[in-house]
PDB file of N, CA and C in Angstrom:
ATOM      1  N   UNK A   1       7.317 -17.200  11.908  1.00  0.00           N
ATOM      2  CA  UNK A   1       6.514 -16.020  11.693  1.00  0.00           C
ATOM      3  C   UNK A   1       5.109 -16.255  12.228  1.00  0.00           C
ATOM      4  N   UNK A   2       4.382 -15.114  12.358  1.00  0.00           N
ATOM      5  CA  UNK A   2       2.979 -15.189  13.345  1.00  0.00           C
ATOM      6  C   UNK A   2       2.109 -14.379  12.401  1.00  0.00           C
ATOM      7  N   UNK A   3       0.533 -14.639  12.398  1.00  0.00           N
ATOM      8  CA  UNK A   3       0.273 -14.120  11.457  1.00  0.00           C
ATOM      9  C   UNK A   3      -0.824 -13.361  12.239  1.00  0.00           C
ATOM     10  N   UNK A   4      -1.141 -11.762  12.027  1.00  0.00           N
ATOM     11  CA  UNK A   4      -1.971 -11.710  13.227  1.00  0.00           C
ATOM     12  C   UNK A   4      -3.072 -11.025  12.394  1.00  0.00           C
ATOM     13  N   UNK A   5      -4.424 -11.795  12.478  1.00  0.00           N
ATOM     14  CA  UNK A   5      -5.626 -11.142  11.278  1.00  0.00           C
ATOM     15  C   UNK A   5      -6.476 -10.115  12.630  1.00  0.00           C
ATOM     16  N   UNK A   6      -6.736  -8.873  12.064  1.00  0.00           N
ATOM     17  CA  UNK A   6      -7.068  -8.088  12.685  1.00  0.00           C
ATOM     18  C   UNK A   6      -8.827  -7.636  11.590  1.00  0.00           C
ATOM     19  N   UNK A   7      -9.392  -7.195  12.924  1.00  0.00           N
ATOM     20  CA  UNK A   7     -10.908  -6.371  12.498  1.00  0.00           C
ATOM     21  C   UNK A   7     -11.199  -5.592  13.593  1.00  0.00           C
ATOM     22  N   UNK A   8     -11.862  -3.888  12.886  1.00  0.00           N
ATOM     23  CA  UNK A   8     -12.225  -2.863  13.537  1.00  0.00           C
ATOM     24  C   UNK A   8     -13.669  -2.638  12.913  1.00  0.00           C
ATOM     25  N   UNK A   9     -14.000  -1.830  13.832  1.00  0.00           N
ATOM     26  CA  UNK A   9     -15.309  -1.549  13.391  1.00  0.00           C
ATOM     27  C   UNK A   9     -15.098  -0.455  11.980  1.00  0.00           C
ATOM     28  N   UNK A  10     -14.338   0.342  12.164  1.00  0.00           N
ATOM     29  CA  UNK A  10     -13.856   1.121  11.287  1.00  0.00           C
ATOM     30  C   UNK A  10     -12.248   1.001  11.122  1.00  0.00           C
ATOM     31  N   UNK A  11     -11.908   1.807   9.821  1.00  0.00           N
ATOM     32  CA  UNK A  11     -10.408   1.855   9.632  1.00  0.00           C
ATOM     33  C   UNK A  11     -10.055   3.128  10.759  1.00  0.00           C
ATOM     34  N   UNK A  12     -10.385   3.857  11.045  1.00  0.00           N
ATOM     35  CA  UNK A  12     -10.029   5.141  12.130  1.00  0.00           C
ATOM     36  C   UNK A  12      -9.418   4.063  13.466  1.00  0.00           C
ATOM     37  N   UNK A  13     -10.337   2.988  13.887  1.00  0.00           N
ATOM     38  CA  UNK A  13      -9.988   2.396  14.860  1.00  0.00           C
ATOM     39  C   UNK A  13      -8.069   1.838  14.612  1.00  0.00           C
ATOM     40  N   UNK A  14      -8.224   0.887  13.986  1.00  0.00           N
ATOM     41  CA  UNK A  14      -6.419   0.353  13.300  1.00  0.00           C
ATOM     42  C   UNK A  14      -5.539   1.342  13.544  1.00  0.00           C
ATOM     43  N   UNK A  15      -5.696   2.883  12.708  1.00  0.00           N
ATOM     44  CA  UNK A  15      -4.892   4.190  12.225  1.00  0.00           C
ATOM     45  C   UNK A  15      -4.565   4.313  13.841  1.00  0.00           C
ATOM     46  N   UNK A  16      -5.853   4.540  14.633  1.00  0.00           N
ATOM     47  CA  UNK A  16      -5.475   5.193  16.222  1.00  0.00           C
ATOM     48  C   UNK A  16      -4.109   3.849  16.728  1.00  0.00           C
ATOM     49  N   UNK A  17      -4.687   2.907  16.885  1.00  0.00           N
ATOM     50  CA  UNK A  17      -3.886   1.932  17.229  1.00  0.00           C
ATOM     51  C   UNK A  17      -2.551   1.170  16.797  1.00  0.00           C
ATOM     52  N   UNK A  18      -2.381   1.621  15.268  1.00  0.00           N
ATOM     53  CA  UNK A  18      -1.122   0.976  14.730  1.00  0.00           C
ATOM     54  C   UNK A  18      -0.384   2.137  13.650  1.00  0.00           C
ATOM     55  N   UNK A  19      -0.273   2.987  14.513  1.00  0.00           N
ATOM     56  CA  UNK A  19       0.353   4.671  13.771  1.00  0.00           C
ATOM     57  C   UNK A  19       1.798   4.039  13.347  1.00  0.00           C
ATOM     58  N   UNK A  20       2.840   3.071  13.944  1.00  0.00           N
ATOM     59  CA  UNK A  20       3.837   2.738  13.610  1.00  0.00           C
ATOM     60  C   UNK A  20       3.453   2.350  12.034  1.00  0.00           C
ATOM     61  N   UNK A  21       2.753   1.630  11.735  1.00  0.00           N
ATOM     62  CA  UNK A  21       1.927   1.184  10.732  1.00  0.00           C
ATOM     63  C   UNK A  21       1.698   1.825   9.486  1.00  0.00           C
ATOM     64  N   UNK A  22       2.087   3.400   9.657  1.00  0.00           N
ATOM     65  CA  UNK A  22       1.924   4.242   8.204  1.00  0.00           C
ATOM     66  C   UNK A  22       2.929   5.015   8.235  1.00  0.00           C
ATOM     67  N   UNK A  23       2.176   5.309   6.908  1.00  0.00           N
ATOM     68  CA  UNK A  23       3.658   6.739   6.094  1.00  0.00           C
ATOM     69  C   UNK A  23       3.048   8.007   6.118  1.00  0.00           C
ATOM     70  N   UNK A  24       3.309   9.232   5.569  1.00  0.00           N
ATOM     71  CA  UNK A  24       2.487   9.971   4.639  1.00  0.00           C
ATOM     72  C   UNK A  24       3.622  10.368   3.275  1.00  0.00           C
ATOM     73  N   UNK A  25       2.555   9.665   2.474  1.00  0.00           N
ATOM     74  CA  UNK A  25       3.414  10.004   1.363  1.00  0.00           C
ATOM     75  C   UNK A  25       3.209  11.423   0.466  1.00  0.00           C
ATOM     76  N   UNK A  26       4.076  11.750  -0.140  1.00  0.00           N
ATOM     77  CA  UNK A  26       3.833  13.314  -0.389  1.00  0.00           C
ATOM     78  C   UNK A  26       2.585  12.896  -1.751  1.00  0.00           C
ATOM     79  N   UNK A  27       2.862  12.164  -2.664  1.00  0.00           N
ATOM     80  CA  UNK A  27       1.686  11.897  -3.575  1.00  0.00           C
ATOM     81  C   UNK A  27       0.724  11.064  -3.125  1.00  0.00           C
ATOM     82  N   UNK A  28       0.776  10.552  -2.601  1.00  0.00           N
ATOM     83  CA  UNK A  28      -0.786   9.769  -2.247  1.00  0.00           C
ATOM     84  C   UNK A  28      -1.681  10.041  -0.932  1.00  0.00           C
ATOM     85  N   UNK A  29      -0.662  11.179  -0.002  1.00  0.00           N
ATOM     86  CA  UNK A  29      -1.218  10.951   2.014  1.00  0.00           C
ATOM     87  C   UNK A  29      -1.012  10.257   2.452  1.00  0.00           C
ATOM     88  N   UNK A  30      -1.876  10.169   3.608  1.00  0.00           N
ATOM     89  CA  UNK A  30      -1.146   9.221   4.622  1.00  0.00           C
ATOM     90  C   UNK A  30      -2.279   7.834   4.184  1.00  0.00           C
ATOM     91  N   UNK A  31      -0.977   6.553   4.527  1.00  0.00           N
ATOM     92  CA  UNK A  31      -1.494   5.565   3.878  1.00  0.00           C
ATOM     93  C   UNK A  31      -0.512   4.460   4.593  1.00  0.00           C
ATOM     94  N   UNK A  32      -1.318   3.060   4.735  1.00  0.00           N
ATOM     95  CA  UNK A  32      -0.885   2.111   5.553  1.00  0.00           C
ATOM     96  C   UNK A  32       0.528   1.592   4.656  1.00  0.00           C
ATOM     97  N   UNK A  33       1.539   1.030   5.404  1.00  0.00           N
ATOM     98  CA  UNK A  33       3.069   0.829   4.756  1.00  0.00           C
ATOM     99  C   UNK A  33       2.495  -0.723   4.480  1.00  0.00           C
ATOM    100  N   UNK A  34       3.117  -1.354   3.197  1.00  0.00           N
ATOM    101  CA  UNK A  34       3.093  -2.851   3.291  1.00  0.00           C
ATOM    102  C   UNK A  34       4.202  -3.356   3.599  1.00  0.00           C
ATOM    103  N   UNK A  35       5.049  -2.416   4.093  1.00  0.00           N
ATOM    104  CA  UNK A  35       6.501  -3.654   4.234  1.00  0.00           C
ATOM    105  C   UNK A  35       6.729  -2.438   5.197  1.00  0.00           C
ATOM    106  N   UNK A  36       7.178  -2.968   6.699  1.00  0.00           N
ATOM    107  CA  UNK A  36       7.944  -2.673   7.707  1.00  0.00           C
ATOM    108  C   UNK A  36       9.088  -2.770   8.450  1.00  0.00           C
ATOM    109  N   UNK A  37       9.668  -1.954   8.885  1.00  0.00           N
ATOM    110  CA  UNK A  37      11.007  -2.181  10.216  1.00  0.00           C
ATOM    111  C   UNK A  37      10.186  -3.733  10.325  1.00  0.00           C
ATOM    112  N   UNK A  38       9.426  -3.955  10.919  1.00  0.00           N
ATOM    113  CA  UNK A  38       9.366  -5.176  11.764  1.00  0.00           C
ATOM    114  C   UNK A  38       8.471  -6.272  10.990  1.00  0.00           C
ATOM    115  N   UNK A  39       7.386  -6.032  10.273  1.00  0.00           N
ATOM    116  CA  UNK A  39       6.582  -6.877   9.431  1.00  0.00           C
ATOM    117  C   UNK A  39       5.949  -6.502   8.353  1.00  0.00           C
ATOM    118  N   UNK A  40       4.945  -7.044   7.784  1.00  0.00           N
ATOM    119  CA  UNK A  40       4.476  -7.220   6.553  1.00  0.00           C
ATOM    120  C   UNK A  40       3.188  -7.154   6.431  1.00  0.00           C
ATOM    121  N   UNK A  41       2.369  -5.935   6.422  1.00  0.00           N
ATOM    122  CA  UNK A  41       1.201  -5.728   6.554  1.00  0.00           C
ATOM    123  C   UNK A  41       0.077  -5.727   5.001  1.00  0.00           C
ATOM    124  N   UNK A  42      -1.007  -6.520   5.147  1.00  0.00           N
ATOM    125  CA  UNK A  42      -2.234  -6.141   4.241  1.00  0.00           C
ATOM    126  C   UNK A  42      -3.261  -5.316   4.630  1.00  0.00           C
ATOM    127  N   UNK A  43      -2.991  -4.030   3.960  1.00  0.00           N
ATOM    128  CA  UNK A  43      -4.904  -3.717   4.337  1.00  0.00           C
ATOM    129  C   UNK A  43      -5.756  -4.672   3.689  1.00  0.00           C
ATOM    130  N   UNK A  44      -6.820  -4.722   3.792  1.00  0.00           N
ATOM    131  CA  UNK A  44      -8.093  -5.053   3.130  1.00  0.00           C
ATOM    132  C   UNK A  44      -9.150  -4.568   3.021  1.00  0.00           C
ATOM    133  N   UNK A  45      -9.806  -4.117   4.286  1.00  0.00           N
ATOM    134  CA  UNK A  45     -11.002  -2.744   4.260  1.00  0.00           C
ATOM    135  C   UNK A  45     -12.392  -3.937   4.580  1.00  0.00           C
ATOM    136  N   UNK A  46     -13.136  -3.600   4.089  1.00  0.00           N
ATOM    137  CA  UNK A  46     -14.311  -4.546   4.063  1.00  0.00           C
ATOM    138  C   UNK A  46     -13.790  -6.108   3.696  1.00  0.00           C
ATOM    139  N   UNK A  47     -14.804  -6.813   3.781  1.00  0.00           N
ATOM    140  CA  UNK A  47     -13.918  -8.557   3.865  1.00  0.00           C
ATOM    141  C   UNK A  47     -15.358  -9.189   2.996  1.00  0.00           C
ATOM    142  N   UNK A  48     -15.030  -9.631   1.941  1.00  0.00           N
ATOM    143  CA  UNK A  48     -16.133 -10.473   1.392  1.00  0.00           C
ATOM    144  C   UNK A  48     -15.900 -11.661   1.414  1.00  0.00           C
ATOM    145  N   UNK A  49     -17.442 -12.419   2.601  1.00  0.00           N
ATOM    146  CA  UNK A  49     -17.207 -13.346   2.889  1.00  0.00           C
ATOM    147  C   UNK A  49     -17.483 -14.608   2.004  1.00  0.00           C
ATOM    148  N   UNK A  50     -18.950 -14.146   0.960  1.00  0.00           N
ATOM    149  CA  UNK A  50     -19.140 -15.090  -0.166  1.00  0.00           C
ATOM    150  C   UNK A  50     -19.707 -13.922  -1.425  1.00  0.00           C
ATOM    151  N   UNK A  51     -18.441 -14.314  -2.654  1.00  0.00           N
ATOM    152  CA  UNK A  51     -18.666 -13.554  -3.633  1.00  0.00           C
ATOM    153  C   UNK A  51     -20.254 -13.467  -3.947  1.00  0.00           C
ATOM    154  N   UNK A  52     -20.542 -13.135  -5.249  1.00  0.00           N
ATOM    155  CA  UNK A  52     -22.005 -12.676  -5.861  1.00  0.00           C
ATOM    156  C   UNK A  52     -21.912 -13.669  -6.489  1.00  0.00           C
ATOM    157  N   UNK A  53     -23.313 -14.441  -6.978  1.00  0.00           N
ATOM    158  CA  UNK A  53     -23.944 -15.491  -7.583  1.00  0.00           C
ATOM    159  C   UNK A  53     -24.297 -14.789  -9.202  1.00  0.00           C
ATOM    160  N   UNK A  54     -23.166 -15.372  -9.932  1.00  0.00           N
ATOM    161  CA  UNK A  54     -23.670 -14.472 -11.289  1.00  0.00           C
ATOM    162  C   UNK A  54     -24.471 -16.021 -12.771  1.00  0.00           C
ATOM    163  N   UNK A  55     -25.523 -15.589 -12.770  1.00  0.00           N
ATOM    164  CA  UNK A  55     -26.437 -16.391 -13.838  1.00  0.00           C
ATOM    165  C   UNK A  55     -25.387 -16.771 -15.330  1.00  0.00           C
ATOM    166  N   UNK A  56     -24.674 -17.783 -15.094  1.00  0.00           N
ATOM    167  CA  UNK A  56     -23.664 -17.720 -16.364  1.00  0.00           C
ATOM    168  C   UNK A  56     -24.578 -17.399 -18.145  1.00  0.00           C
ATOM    169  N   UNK A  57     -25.942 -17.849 -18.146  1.00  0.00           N
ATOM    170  CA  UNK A  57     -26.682 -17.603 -19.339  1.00  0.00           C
ATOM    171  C   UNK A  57     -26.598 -16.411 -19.443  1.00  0.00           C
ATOM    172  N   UNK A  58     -27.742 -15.941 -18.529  1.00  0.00           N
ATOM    173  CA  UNK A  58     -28.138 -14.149 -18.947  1.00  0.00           C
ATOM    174  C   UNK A  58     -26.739 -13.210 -18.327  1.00  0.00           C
ATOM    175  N   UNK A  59     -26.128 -13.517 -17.270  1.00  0.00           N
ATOM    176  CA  UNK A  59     -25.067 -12.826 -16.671  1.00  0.00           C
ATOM    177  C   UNK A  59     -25.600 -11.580 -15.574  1.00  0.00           C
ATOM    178  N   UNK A  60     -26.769 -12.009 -15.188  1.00  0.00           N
ATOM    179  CA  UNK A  60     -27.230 -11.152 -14.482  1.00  0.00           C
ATOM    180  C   UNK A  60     -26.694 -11.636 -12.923  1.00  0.00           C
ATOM    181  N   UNK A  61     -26.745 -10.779 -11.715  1.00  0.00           N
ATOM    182  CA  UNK A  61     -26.618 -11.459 -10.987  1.00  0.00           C
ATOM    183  C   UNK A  61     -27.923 -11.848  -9.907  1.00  0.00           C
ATOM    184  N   UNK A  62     -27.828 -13.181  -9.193  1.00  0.00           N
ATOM    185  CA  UNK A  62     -28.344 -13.599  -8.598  1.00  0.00           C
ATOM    186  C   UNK A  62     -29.128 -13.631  -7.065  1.00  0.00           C
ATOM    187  N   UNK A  63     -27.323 -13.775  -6.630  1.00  0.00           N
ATOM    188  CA  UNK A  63     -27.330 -13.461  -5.069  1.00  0.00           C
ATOM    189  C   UNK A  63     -26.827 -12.411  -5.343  1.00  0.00           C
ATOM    190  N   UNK A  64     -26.597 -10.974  -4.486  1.00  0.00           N
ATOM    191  CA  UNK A  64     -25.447 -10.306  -4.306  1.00  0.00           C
ATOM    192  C   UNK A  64     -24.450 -10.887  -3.174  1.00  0.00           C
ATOM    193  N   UNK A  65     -23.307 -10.681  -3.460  1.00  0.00           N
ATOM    194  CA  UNK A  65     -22.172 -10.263  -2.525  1.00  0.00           C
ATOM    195  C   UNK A  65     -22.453 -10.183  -0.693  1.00  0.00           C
ATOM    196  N   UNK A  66     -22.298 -11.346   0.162  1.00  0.00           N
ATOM    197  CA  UNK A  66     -22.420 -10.827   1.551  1.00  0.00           C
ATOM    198  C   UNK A  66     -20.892 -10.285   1.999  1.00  0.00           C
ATOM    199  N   UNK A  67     -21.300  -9.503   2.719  1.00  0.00           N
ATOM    200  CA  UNK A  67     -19.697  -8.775   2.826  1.00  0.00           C
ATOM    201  C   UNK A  67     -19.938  -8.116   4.290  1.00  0.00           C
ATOM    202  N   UNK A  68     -18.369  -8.527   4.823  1.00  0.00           N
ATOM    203  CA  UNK A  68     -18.125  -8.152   6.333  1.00  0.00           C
ATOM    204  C   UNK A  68     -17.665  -6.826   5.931  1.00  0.00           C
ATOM    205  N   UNK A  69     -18.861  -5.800   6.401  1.00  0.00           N
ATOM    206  CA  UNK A  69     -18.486  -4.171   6.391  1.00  0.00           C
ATOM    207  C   UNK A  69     -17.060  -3.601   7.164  1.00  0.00           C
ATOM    208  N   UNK A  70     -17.079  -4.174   8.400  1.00  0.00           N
ATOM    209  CA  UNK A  70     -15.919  -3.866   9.411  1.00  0.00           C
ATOM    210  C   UNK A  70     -14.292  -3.853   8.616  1.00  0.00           C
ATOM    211  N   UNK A  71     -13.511  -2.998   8.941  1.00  0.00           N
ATOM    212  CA  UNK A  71     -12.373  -3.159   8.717  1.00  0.00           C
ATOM    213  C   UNK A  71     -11.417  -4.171   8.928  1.00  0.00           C
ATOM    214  N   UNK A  72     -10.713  -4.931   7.758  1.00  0.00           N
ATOM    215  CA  UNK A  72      -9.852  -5.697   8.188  1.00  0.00           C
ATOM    216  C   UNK A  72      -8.627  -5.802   7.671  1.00  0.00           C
ATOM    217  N   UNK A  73      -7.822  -6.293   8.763  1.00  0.00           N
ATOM    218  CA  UNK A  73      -6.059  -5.637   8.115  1.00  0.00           C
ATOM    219  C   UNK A  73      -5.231  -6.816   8.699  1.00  0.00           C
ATOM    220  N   UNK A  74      -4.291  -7.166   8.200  1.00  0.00           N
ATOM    221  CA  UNK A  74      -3.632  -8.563   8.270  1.00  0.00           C
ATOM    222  C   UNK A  74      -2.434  -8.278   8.378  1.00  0.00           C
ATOM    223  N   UNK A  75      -1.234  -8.989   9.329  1.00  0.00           N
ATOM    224  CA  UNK A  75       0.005  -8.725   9.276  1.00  0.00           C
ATOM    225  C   UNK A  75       1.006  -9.973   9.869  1.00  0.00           C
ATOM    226  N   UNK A  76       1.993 -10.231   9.078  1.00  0.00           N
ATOM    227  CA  UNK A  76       2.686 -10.914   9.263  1.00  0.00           C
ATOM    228  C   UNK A  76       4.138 -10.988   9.782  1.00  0.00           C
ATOM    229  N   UNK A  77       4.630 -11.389  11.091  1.00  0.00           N
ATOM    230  CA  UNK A  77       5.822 -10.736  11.437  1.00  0.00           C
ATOM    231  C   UNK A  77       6.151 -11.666  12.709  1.00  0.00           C
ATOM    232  N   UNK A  78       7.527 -11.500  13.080  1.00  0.00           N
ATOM    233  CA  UNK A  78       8.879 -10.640  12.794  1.00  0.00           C
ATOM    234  C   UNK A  78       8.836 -10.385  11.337  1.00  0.00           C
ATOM    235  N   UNK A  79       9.566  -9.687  10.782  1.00  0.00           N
ATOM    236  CA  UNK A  79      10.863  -9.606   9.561  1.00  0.00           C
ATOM    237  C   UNK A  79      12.025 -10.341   9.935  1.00  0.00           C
ATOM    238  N   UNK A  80      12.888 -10.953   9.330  1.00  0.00           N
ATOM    239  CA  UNK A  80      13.648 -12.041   9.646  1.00  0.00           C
ATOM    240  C   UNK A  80      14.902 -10.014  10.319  1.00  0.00           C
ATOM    241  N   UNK A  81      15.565 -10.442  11.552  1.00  0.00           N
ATOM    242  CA  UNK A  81      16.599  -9.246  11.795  1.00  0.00           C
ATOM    243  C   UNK A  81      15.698  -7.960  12.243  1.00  0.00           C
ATOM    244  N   UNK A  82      14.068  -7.935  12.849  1.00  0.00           N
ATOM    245  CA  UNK A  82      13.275  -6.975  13.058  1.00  0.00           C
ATOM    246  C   UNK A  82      13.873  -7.110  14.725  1.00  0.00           C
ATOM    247  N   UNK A  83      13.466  -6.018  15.243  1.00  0.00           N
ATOM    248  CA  UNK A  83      13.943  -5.800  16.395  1.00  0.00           C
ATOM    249  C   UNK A  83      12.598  -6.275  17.538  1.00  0.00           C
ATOM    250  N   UNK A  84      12.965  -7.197  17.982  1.00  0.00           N
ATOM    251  CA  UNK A  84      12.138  -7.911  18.645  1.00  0.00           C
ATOM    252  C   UNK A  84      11.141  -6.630  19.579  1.00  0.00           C
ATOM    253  N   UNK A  85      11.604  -5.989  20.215  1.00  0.00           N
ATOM    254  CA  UNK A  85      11.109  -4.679  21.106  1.00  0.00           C
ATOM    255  C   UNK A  85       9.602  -4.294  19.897  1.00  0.00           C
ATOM    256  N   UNK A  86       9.762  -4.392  18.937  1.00  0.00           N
ATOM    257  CA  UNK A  86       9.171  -3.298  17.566  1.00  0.00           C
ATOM    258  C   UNK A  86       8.021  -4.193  17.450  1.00  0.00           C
ATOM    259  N   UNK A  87       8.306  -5.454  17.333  1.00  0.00           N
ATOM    260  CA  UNK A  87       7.551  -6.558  17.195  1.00  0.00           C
ATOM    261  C   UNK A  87       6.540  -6.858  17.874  1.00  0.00           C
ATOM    262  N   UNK A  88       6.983  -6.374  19.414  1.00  0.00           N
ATOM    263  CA  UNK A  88       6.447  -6.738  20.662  1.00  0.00           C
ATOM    264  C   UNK A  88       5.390  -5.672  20.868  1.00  0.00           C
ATOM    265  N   UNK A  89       5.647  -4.529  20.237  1.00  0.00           N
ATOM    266  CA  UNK A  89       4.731  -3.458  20.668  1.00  0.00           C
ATOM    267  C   UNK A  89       3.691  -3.316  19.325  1.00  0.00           C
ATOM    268  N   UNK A  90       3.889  -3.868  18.330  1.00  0.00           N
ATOM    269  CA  UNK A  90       3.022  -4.093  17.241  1.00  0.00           C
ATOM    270  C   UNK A  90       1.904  -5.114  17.771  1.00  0.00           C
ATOM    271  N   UNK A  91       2.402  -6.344  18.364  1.00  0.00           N
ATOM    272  CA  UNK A  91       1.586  -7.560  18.990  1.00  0.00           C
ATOM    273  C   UNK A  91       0.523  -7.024  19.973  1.00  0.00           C
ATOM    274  N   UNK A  92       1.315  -6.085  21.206  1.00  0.00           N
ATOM    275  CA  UNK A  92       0.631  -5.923  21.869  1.00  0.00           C
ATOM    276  C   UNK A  92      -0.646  -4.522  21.574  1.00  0.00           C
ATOM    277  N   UNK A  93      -0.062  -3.744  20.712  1.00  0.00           N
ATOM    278  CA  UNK A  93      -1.182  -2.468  19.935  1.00  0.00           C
ATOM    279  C   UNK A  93      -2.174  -3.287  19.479  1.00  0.00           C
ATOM    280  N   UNK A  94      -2.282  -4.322  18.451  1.00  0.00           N
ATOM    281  CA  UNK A  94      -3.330  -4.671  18.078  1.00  0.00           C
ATOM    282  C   UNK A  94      -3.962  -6.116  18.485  1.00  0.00           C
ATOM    283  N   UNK A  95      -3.552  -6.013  19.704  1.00  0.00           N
ATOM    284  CA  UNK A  95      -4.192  -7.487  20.697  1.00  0.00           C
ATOM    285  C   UNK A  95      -5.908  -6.684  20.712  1.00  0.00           C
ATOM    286  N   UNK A  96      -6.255  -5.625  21.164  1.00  0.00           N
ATOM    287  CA  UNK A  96      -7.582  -5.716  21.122  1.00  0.00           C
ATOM    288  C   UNK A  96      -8.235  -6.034  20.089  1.00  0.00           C
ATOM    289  N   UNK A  97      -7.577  -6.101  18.572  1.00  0.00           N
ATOM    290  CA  UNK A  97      -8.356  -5.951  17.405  1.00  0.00           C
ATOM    291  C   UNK A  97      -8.064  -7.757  16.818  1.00  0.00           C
ATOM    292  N   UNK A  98      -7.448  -8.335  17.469  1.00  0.00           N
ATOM    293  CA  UNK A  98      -6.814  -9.592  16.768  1.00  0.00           C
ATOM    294  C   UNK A  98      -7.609 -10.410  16.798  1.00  0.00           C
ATOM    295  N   UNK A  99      -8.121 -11.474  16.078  1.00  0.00           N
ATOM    296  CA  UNK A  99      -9.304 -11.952  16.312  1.00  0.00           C
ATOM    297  C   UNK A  99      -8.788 -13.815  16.271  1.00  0.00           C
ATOM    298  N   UNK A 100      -9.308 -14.231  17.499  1.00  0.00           N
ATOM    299  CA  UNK A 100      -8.844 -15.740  17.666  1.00  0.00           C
ATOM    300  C   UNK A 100      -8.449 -16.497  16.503  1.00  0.00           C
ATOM    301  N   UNK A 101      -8.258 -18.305  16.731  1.00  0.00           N
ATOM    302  CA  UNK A 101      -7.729 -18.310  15.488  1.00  0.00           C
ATOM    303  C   UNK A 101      -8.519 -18.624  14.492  1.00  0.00           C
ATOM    304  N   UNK A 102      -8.296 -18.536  12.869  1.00  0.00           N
ATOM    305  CA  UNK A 102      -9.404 -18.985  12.178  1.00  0.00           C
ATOM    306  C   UNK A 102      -8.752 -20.068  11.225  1.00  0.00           C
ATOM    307  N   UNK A 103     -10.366 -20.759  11.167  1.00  0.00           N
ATOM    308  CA  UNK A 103     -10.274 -21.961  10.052  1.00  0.00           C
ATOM    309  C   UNK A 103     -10.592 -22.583   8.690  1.00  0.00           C
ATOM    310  N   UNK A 104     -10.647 -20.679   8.419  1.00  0.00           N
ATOM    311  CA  UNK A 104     -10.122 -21.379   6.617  1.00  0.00           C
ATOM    312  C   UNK A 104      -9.836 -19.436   6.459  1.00  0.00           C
ATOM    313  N   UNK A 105      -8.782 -19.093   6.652  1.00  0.00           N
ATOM    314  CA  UNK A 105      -8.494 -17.814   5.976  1.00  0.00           C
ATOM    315  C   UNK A 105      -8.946 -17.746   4.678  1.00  0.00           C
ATOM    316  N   UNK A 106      -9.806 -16.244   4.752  1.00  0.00           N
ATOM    317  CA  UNK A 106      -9.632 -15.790   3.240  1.00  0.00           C
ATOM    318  C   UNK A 106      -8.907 -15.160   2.320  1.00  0.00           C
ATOM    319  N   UNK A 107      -7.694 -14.698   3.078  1.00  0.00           N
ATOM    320  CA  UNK A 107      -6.805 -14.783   2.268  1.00  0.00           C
ATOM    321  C   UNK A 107      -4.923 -14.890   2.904  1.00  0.00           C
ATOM    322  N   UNK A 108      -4.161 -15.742   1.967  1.00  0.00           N
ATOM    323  CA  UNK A 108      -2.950 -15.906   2.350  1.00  0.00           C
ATOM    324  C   UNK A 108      -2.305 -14.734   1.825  1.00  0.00           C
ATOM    325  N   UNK A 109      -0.821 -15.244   1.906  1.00  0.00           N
ATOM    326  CA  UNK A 109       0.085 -14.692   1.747  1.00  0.00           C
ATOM    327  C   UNK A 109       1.666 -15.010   0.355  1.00  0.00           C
ATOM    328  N   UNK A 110       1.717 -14.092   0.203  1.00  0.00           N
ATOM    329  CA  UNK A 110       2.607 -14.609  -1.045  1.00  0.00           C
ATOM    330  C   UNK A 110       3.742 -13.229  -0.894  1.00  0.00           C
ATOM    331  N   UNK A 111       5.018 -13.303  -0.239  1.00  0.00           N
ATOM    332  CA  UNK A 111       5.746 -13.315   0.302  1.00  0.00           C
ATOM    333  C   UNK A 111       6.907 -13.563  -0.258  1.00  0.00           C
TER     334      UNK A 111
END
């Protein structure tokens, strides 16, 4: 399996680019699928890179929260029996948004 971590400047950017990627559901709209024909997608939205610094005495906080505003969405795939073609055009839709490799993900997978 390949894991491909993606960032947009916005979520509009992803939606244009990975439409295979959603549903519309009659109660909630249209909304990203977590389980696919071909893989296994996370939204995430904004990305916080180091939580908030909270004063354990008073409980006030300290630092705030730095946080990557940009959209980010994570996906993991094949599906074991996904149709390689499906796979291939998922890889190649979000090659502009895929971002080299990284060395300490913030977040895995539990699968």
């Amino acid at each position: 399996m390949q894991t491909l971590r993606l960032r947009a400047g916005d979520e509009r950017a992803l939606i244009s680019a990975l439409p295979m990627l959603r549903v519309t559901d009659p109660d909630d709209g249209e909304r990203w699928l977590t389980i696919c024909h071909a893989c296994y997608v996370d939204p995430i939205g904004p990305l916080v890179l180091t939580p908030s610094l909270i004063d354990p005495a008073s409980g006030q906080e300290v630092a705030p929260a730095v946080v990557d505003a940009r959209w980010h969405l994570n996906i993991i795939g094949p599906r074991a029996g996904a149709d390689p073609e499906a796979w291939a055009a998922i890889v190649v839709a979000a090659a502009p948004y895929t971002l080299a490799e990284i060395a300490a993900p913030r977040r895995g997978w539990q699968l």
